[in-house]
C-alpha atoms as a PDB file:
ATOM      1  CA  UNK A   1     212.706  84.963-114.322  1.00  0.00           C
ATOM      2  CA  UNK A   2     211.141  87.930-114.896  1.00  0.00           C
ATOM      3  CA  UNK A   3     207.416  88.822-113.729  1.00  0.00           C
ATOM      4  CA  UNK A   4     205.042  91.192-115.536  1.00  0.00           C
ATOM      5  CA  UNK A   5     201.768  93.025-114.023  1.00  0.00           C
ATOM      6  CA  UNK A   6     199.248  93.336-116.440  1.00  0.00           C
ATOM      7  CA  UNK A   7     196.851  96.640-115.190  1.00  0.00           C
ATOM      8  CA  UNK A   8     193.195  97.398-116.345  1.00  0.00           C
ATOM      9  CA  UNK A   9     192.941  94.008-117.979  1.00  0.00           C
ATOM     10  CA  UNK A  10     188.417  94.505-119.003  1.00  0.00           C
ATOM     11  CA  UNK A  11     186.630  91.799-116.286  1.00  0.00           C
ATOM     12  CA  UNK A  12     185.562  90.071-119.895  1.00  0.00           C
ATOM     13  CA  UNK A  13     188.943  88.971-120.503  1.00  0.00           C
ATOM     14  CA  UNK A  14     189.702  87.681-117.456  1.00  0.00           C
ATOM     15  CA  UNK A  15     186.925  85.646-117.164  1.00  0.00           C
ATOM     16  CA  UNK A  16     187.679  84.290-120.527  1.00  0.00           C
ATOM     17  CA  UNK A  17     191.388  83.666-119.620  1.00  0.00           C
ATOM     18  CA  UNK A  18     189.960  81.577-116.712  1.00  0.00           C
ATOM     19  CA  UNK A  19     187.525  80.115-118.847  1.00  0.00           C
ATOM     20  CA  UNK A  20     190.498  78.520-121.271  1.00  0.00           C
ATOM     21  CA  UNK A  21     193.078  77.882-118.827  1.00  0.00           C
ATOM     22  CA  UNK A  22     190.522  75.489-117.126  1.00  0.00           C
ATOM     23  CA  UNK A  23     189.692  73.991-120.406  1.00  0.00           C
ATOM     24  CA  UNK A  24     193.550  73.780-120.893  1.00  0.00           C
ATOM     25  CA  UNK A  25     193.766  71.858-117.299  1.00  0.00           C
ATOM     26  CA  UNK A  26     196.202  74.647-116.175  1.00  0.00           C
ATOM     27  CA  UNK A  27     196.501  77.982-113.809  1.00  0.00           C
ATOM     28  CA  UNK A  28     195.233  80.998-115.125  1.00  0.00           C
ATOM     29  CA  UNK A  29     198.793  82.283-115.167  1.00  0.00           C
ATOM     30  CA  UNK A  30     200.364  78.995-116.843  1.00  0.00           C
ATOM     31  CA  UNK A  31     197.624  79.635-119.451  1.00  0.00           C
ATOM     32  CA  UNK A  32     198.213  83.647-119.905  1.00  0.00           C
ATOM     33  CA  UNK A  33     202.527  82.625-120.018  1.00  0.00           C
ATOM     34  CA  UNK A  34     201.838  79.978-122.633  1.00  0.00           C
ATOM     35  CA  UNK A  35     199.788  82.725-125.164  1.00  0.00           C
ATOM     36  CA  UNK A  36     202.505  84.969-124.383  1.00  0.00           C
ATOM     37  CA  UNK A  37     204.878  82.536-125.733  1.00  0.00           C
ATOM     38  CA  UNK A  38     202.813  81.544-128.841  1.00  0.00           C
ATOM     39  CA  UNK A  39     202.313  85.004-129.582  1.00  0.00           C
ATOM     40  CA  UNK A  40     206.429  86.031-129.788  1.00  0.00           C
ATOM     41  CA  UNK A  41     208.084  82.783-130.486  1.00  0.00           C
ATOM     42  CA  UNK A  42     205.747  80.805-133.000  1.00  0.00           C
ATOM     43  CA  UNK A  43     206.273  77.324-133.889  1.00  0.00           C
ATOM     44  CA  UNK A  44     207.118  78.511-137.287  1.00  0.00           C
ATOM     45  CA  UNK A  45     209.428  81.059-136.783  1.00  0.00           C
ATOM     46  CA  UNK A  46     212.529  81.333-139.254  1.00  0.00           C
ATOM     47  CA  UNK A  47     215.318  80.027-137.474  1.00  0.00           C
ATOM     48  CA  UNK A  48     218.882  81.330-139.107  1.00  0.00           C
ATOM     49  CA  UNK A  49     220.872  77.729-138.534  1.00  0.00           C
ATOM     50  CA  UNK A  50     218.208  75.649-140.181  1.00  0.00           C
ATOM     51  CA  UNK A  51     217.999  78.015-143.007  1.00  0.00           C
ATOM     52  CA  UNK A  52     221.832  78.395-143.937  1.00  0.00           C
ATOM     53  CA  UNK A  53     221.893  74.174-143.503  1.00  0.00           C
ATOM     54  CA  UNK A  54     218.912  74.033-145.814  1.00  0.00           C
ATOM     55  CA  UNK A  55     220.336  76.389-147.933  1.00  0.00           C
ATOM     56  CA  UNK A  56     223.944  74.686-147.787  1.00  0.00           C
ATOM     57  CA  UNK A  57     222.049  71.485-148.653  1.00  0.00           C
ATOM     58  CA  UNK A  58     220.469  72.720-151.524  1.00  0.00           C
ATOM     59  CA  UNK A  59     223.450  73.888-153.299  1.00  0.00           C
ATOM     60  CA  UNK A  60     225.684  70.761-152.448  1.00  0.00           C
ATOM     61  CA  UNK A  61     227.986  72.458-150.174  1.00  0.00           C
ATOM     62  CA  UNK A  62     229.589  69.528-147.849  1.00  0.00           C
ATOM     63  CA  UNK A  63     231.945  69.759-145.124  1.00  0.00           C
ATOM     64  CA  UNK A  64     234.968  69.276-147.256  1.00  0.00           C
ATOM     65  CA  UNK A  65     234.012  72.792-148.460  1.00  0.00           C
ATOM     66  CA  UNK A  66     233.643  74.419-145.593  1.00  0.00           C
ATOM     67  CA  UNK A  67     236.970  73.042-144.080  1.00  0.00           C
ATOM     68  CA  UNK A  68     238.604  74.375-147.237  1.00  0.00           C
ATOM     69  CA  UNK A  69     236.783  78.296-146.541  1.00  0.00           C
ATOM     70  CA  UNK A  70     238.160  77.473-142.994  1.00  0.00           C
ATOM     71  CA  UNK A  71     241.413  77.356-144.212  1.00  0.00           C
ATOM     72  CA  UNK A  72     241.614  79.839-146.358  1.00  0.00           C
ATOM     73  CA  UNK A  73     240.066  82.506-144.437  1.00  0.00           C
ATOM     74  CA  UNK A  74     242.695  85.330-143.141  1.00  0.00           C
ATOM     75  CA  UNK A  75     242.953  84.396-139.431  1.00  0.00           C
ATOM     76  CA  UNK A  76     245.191  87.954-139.192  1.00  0.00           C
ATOM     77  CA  UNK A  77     243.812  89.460-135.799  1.00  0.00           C
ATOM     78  CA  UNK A  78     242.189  93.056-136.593  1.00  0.00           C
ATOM     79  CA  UNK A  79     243.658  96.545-135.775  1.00  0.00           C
ATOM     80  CA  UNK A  80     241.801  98.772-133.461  1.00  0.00           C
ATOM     81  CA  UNK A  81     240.343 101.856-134.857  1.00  0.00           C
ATOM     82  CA  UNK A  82     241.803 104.657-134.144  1.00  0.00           C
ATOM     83  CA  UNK A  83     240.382 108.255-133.662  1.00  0.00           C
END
C-alpha cells in the first residue's frame, strides 16, 4: 500500500482532523484515509456495469440476445499494423 506525507498541513486543521477522528472513534490517520476515500470514490459514483445492465434492462435485452451478438460477432483474430 502506498503511503503519502502531507507537508505544511495549517496547526488548525490538524487539530480539527483530531478533533473528528476522535468523534469518529478512530486514529487520526484512519480518519484522514477514510475522507480521502469519500472524496475520490463517492458512494454515488457512476459505475459502467450497473449502467449498461440498467440500460440492457430497460430496453428488454435478455440473455438470449446477447448469446445471439455472441455468435455472430467475427471472432477473425486481427492483423498487426504495419509501418
Amino acid at each position: 500500500m502506498a503511503a503519502v506525507t502531507i507537508r505544511n498541513l495549517p496547526e488548525e486543521t490538524h487539530r480539527a482532523l483530531k478533533v473528528r477522528a476522535a468523534q469518529h472513534n478512530r486514529s487520526t490517520e484512519a480518519e484522514m484515509r477514510t475522507i480521502l476515500e469519500d472524496a475520490v470514490r463517492p458512494a454515488g459514483r457512476l459505475r459502467m456495469g450497473t449502467m449498461l445492465a440498467d440500460m440492457s434492462r430497460k430496453i428488454g435485452l435478455t440473455n438470449a440476445d446477447v448469446e445471439a451478438l455472441g455468435q455472430t460477432r467475427d471472432r477473425t483474430p486481427a492483423e498487426p499494423v504495419s509501418f
